[in-house]
N, C-alpha and C. Protein backbone atom coordinates (compact mmCIF):
# COMPACT_ATOMS: atom_id res chain seq x y z
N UNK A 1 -59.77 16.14 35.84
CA UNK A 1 -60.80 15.33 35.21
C UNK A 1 -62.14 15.67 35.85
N UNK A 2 -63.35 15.72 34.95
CA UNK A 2 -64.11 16.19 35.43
C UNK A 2 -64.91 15.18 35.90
N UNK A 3 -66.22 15.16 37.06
CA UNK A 3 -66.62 14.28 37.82
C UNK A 3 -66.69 13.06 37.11
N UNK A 4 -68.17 13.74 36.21
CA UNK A 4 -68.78 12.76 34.72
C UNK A 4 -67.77 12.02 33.98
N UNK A 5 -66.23 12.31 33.57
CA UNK A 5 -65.49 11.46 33.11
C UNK A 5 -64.89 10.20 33.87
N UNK A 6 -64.74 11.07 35.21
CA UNK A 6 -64.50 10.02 36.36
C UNK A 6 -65.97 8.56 36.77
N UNK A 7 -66.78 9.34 36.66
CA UNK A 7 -67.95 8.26 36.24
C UNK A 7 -67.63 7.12 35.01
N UNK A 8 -66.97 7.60 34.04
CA UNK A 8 -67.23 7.14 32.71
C UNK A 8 -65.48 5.79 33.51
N UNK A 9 -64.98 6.65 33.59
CA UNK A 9 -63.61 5.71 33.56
C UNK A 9 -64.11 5.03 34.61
N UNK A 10 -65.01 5.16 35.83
CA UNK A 10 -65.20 3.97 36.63
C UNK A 10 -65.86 2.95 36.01
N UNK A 11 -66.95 3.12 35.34
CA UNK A 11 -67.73 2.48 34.31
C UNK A 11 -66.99 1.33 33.23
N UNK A 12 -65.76 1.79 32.90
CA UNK A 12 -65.13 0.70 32.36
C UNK A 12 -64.26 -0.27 33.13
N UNK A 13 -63.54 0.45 34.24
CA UNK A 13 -62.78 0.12 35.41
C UNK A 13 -63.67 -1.37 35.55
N UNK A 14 -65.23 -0.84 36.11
CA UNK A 14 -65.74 -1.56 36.58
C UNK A 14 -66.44 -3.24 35.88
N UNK A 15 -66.39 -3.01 34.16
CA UNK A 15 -66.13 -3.49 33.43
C UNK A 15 -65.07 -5.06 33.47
N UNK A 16 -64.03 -4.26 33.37
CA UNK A 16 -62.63 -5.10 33.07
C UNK A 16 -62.58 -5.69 34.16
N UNK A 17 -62.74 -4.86 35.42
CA UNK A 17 -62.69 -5.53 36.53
C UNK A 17 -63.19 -6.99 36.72
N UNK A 18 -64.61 -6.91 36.54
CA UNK A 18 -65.55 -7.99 36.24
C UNK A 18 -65.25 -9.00 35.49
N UNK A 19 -65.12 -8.59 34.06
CA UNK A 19 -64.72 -9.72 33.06
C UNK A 19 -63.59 -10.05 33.74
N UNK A 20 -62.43 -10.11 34.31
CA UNK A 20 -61.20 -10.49 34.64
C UNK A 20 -61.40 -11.60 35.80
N UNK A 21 -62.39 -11.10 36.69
CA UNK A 21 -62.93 -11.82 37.83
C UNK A 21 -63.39 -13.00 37.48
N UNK A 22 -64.69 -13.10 36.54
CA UNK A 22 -64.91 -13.99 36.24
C UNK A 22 -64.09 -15.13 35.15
N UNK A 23 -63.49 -14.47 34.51
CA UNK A 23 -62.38 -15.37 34.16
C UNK A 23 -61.28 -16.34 35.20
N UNK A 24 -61.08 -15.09 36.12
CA UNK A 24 -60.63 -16.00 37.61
C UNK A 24 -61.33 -17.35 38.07
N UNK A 25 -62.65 -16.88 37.94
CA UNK A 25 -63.78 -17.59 38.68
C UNK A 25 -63.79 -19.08 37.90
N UNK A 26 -64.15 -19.04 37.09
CA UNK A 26 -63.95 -20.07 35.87
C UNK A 26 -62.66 -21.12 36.02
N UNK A 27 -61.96 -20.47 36.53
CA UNK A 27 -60.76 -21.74 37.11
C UNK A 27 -61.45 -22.43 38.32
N UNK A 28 -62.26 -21.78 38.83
CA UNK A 28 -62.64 -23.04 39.78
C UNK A 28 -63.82 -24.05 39.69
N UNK A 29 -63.65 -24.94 40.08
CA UNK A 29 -64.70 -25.98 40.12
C UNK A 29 -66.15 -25.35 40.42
N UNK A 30 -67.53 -26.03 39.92
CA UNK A 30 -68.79 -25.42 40.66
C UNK A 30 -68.63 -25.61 42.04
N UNK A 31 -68.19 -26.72 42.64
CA UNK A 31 -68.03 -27.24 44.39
C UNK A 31 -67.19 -26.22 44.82
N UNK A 32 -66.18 -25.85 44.33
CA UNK A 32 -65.58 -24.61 44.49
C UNK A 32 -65.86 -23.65 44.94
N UNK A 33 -66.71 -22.99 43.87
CA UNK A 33 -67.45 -21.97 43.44
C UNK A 33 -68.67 -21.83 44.74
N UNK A 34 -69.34 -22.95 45.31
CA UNK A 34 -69.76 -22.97 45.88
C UNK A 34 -69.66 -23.01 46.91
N UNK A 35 -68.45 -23.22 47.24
CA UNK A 35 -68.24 -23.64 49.46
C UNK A 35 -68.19 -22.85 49.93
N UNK A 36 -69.04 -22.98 51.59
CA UNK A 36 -68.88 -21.72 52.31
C UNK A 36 -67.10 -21.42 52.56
N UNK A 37 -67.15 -20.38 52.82
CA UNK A 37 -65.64 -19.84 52.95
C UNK A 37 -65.23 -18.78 54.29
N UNK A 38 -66.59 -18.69 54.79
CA UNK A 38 -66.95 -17.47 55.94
C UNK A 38 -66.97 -16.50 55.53
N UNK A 39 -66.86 -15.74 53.89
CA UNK A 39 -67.02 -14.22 53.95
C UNK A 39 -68.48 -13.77 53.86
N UNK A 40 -68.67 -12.72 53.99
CA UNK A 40 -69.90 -11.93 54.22
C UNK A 40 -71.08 -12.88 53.67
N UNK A 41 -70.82 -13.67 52.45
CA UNK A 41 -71.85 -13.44 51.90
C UNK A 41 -71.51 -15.45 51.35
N UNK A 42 -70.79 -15.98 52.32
CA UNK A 42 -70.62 -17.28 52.37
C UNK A 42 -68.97 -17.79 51.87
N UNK A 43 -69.85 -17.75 50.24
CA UNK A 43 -68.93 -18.15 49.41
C UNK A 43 -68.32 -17.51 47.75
N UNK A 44 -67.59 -17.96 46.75
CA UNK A 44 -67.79 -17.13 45.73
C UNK A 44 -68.98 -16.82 44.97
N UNK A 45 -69.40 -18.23 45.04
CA UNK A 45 -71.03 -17.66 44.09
C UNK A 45 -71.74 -17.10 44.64
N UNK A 46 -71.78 -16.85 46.42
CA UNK A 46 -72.87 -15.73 46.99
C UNK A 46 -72.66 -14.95 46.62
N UNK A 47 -71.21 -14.09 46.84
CA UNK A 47 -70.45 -12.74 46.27
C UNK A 47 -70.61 -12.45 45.43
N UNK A 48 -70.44 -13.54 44.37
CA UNK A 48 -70.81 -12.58 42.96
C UNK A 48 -72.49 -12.42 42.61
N UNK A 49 -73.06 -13.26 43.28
CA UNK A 49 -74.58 -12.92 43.61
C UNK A 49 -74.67 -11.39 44.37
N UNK A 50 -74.43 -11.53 45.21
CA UNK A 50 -74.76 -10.12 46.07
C UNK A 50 -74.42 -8.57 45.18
N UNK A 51 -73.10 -8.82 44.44
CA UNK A 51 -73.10 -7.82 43.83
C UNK A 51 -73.96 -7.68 42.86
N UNK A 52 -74.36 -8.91 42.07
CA UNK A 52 -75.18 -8.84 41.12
C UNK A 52 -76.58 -7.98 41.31
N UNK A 53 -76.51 -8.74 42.68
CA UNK A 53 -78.37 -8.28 43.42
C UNK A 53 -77.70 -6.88 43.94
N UNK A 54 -76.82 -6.29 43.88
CA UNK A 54 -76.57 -4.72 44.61
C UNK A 54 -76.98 -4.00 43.24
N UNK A 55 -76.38 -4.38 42.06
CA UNK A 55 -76.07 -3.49 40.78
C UNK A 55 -77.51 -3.69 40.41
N UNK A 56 -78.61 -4.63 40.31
CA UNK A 56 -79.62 -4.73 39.70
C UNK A 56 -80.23 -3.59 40.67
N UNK A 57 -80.36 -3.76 42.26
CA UNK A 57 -81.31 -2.61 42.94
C UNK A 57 -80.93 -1.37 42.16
N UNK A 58 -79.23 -1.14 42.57
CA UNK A 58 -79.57 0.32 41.92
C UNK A 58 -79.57 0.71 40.28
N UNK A 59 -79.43 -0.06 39.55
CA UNK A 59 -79.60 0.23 38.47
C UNK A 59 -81.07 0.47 38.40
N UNK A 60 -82.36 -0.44 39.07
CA UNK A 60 -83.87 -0.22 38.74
C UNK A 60 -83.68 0.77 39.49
N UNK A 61 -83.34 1.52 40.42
CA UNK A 61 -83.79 3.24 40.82
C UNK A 61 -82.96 3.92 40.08
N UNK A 62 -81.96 3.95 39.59
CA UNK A 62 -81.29 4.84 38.50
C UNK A 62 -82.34 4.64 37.31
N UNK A 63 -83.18 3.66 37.16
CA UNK A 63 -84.12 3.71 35.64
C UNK A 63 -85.02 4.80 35.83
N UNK A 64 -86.11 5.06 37.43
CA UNK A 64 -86.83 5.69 37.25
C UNK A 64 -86.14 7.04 37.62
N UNK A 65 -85.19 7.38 37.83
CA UNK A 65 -84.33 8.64 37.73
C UNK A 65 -84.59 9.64 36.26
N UNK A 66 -84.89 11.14 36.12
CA UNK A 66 -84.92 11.67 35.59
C UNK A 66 -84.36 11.64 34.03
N UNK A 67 -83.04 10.90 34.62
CA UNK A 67 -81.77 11.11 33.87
C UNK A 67 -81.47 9.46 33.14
N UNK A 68 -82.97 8.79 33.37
CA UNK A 68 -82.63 7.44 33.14
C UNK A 68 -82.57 7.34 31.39
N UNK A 69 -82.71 6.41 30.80
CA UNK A 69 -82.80 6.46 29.71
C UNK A 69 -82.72 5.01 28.87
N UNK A 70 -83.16 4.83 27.14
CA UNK A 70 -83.29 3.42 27.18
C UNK A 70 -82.36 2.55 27.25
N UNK A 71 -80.94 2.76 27.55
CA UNK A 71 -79.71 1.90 28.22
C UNK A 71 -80.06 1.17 29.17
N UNK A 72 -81.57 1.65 29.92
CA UNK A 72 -81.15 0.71 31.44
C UNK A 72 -83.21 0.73 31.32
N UNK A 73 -83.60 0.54 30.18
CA UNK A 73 -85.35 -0.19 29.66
C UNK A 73 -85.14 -1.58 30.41
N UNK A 74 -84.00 -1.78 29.99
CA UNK A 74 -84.45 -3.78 30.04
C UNK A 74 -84.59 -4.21 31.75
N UNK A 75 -83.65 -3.04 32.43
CA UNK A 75 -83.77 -3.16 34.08
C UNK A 75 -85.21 -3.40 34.72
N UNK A 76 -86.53 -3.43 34.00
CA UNK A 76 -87.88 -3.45 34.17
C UNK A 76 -87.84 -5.01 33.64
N UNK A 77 -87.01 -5.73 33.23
CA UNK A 77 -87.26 -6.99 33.05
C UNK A 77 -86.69 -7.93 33.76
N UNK A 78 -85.91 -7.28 34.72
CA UNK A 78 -84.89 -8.01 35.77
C UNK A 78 -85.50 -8.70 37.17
N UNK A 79 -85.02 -10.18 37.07
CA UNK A 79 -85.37 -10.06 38.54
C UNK A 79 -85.67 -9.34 39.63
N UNK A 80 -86.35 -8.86 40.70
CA UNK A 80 -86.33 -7.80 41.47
C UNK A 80 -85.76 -8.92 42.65
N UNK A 81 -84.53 -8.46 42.89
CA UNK A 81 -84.24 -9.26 44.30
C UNK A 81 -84.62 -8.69 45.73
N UNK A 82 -85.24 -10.11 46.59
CA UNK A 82 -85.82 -9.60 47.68
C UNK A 82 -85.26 -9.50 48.78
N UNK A 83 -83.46 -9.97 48.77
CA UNK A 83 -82.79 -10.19 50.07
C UNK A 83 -81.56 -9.75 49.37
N UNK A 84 -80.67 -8.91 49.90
CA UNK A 84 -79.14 -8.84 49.55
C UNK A 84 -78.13 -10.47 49.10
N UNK A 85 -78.92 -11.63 50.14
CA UNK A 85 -77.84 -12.59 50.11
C UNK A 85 -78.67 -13.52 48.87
N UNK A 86 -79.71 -12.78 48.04
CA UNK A 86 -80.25 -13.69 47.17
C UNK A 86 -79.33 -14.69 45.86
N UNK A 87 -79.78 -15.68 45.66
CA UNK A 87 -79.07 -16.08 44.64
C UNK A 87 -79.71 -16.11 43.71
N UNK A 88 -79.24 -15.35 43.05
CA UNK A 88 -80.40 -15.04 41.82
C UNK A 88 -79.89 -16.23 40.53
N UNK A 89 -78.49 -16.74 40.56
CA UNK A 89 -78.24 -17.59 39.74
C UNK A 89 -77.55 -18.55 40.31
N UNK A 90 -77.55 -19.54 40.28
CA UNK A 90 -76.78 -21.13 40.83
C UNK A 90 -75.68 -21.48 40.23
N UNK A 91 -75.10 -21.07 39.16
CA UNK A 91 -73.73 -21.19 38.74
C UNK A 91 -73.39 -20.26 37.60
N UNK A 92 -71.98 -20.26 37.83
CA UNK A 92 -71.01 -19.32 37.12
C UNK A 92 -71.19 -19.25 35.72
N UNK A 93 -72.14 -19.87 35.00
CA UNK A 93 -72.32 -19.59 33.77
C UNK A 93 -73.51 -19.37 33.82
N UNK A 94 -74.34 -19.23 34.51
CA UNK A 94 -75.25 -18.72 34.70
C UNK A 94 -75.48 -16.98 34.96
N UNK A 95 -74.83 -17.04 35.80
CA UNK A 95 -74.09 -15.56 36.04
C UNK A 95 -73.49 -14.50 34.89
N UNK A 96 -72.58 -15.21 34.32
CA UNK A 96 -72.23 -14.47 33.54
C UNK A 96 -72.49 -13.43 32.39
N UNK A 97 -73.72 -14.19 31.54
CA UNK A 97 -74.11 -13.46 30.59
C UNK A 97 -75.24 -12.40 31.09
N UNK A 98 -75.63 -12.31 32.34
CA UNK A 98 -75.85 -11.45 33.04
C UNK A 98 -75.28 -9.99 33.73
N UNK A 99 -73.58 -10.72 34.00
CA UNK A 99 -73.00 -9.32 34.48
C UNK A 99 -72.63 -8.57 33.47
N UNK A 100 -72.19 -9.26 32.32
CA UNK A 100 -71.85 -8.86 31.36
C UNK A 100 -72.28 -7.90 30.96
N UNK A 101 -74.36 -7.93 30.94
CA UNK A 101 -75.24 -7.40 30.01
C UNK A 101 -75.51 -6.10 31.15
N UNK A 102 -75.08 -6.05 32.33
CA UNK A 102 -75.40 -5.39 33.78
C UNK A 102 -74.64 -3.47 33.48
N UNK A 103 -72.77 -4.74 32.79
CA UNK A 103 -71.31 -3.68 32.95
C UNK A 103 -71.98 -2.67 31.21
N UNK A 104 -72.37 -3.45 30.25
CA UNK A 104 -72.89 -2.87 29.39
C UNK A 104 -73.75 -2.08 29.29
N UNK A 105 -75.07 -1.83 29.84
CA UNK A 105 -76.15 -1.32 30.19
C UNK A 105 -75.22 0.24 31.34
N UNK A 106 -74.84 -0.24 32.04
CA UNK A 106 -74.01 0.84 33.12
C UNK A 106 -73.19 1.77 32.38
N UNK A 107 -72.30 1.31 31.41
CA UNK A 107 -71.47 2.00 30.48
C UNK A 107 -72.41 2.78 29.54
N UNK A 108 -72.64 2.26 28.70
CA UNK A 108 -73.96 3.01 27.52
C UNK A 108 -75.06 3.84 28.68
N UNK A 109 -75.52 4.13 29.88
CA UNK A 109 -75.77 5.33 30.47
C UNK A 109 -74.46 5.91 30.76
N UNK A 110 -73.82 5.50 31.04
CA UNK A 110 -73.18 6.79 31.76
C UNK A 110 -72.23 7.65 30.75
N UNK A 111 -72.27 6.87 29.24
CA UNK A 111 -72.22 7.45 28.31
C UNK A 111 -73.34 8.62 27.98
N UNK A 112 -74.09 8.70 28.17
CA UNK A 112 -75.44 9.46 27.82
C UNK A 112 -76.13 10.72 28.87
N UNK A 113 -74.73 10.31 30.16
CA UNK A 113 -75.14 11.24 31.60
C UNK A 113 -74.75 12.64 31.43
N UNK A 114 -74.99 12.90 31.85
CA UNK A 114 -74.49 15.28 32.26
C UNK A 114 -74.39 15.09 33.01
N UNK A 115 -73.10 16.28 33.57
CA UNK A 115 -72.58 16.56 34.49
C UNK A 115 -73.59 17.24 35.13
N UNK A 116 -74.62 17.82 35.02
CA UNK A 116 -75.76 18.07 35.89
C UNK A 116 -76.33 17.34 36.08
N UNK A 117 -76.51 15.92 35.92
CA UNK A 117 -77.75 14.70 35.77
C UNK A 117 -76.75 14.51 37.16
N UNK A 118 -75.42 14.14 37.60
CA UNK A 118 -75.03 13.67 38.72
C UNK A 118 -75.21 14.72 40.27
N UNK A 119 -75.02 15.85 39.72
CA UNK A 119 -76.14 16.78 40.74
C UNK A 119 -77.42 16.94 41.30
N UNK A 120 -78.18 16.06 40.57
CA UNK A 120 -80.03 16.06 40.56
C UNK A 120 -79.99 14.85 41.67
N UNK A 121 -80.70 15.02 42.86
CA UNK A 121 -81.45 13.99 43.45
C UNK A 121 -82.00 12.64 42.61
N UNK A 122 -81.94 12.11 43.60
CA UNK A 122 -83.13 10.55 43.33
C UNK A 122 -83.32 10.27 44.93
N UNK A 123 -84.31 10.04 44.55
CA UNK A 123 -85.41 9.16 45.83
C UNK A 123 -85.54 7.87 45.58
N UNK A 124 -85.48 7.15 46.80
CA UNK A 124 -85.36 5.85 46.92
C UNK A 124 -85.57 5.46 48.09
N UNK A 125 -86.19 3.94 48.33
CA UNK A 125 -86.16 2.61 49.76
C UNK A 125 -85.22 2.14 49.80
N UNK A 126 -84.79 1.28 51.03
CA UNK A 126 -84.03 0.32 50.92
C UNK A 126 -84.41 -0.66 51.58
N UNK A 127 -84.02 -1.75 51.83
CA UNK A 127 -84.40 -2.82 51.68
C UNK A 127 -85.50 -2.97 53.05
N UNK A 128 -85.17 -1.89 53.78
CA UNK A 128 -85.81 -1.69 55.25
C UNK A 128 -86.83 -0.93 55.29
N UNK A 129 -86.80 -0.46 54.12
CA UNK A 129 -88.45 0.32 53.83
C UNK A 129 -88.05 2.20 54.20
N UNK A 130 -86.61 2.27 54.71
CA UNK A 130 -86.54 3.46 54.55
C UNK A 130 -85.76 4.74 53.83
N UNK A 131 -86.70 5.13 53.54
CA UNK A 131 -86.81 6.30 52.24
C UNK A 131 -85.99 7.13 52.57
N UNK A 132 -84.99 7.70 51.12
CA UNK A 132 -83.73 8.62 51.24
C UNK A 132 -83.76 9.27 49.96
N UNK A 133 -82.88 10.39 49.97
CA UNK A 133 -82.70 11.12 48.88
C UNK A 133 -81.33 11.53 48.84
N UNK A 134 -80.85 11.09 47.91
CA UNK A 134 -79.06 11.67 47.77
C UNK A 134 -79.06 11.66 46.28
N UNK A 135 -77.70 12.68 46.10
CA UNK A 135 -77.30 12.98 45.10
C UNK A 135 -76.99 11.77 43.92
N UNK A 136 -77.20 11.34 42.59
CA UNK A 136 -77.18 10.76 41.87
C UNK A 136 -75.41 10.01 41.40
N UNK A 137 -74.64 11.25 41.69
CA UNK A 137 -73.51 11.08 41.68
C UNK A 137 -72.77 10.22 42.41
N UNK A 138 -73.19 10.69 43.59
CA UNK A 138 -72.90 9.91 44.89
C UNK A 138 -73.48 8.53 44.88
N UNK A 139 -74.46 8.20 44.62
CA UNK A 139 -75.34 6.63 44.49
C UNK A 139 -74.43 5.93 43.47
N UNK A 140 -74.09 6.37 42.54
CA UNK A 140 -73.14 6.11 41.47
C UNK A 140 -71.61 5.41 41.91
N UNK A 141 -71.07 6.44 42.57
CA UNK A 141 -69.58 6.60 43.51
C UNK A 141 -70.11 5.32 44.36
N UNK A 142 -70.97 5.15 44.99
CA UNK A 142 -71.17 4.31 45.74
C UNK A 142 -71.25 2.80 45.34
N UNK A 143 -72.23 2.93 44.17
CA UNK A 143 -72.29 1.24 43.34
C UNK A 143 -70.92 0.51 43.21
N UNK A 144 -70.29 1.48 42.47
CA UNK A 144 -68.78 1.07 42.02
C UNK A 144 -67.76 0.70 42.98
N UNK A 145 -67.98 1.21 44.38
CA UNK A 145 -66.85 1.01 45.47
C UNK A 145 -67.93 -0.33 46.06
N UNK A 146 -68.82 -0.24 45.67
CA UNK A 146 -69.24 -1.69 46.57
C UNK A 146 -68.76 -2.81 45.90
N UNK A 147 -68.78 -2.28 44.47
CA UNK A 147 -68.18 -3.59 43.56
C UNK A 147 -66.47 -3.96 43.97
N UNK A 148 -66.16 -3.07 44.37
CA UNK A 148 -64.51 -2.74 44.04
C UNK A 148 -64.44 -3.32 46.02
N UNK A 149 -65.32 -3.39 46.72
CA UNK A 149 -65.01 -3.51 47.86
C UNK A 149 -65.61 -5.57 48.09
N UNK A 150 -66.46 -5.65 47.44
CA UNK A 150 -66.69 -7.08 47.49
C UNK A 150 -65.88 -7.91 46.31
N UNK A 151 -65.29 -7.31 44.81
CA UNK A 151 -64.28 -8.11 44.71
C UNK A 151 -62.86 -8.44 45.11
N UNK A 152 -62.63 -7.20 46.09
CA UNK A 152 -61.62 -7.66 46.91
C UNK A 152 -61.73 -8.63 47.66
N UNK A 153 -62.96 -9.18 48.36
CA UNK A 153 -63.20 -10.00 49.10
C UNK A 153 -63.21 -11.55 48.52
N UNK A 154 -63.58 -11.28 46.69
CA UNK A 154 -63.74 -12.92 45.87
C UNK A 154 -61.60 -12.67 45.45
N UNK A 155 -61.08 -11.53 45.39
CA UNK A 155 -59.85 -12.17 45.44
C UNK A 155 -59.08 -12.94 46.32
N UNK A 156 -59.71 -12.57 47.66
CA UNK A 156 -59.04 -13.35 48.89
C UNK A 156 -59.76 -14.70 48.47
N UNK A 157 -60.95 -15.06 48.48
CA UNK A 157 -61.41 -16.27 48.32
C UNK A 157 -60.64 -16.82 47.24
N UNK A 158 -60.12 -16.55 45.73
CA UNK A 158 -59.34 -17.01 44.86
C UNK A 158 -58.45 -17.25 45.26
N UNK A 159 -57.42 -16.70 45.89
CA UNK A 159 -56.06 -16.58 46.35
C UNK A 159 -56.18 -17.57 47.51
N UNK A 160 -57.23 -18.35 48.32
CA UNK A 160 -56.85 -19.57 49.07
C UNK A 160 -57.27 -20.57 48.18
N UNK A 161 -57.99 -20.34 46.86
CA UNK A 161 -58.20 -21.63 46.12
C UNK A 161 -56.55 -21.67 45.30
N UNK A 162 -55.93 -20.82 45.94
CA UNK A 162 -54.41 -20.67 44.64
C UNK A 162 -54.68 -19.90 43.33
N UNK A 163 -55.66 -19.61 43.06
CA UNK A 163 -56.02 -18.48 42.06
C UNK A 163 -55.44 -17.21 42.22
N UNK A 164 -54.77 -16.45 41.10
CA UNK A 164 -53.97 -15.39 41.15
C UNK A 164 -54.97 -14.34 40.40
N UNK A 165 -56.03 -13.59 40.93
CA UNK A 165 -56.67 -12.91 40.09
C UNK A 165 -55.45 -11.63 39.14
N UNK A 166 -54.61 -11.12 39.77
CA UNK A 166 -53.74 -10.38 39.28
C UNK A 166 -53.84 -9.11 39.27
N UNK A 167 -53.63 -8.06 38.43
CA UNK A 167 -53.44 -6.60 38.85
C UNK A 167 -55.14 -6.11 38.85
N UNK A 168 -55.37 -5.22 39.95
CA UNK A 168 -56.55 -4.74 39.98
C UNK A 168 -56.43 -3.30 39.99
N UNK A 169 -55.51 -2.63 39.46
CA UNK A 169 -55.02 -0.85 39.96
C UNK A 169 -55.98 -0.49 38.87
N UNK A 170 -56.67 0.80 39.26
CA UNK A 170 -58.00 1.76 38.91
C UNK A 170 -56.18 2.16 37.39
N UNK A 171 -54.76 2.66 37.85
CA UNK A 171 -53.97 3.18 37.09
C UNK A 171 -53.73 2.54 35.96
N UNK A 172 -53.99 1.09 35.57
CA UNK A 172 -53.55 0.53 34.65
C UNK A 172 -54.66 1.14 33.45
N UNK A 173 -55.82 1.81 33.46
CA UNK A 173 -56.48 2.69 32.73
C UNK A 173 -56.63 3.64 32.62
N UNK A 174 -56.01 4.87 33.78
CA UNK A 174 -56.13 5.83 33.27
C UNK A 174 -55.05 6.25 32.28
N UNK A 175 -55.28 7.38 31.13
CA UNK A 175 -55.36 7.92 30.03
C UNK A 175 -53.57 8.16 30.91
N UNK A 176 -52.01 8.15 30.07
CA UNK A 176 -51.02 8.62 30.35
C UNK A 176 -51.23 10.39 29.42
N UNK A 177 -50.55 11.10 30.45
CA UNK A 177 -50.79 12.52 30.00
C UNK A 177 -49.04 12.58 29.23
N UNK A 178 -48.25 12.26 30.09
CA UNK A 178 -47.20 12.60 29.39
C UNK A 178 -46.25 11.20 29.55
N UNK A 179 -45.50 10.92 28.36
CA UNK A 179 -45.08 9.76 28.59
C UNK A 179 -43.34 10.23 29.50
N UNK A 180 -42.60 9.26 29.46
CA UNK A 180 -41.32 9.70 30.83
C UNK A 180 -40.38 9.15 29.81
């Protein structure tokens, strides 16, 4: 499989992933939703904040990227978050029609990417003011494992509220080549 498809299948991965989560999420109460819990980033609604505020940063430097395009226009209308632990929304329905519009926008580019567009640099800050340049591909590879690495963290938080988020395998989508 070639990189760019592997982009594309994370892109939905990352998708289903989400919608499934928040369907999890939705079983719990807002007080719920809200209590500290000690992980990184408090509680569930920080978490799904933080990722929110991870995917919005890099989606606005993937806009001014070469390779950007009008899939990810509306990212110029987004909150600009000023702290990783920001809460950019106060409850789970608040949230939602947001990540939603986040996993959509991510998919429809990376529908539209070349396998040379993930070879080309981008330049970028971070939150510390210091300036980097890495491969596009790689910034990409990276978004998706942060997602895939902080909803592991809202499944543990589900799983002491008794919430069973359920299968999370990258395999339950890829394409079967030969059946057995």
């Amino acid at each position: 499989m070639a990189r760019l498809e592997q982009i594309r299948l994370l892109a939905e991965y990352n998708r289903l992933m989400n919608t499934r989560q928040y369907e999890a999420c939705a079983r719990l109460t807002p007080q719920e939703l809200a209590a500290e819990r000690g992980a990184f980033f408090g509680s569930v609604l920080g978490t799904l904040n933080h990722i929110l505020v991870g995917d919005i940063v890099w989606l606005r430097r993937f806009s001014n990227h070469d390779a950007s395009c009008t899939a990810l226009e509306e990212m110029a209308t987004m909150p600009v978050p000023q702290k990783l632990d920001a809460i950019l929304y106060p409850s789970l329905d608040a949230l939602t029609p947001v990540r939603a519009r986040l996993d959509a926008m991510l998919i429809d580019w990376c529908a539209v990417l070349r396998e040379a567009d993930l070879e080309s640099a981008l330049a970028y800050e971070n939150f510390r003011g210091v300036s980097s340049v890495r491969l596009l591909g790689d910034l990409l590879l990276h978004q998706f494992l942060h997602q895939v690495h902080h909803r592991g963290q809202i499944t543990t938080l589900l799983s002491q509220f008794g919430v069973d988020f359920g299968e999370t395998d990258l395999v339950e989508i890829i394409p079967v080549v030969v059946s057995a």
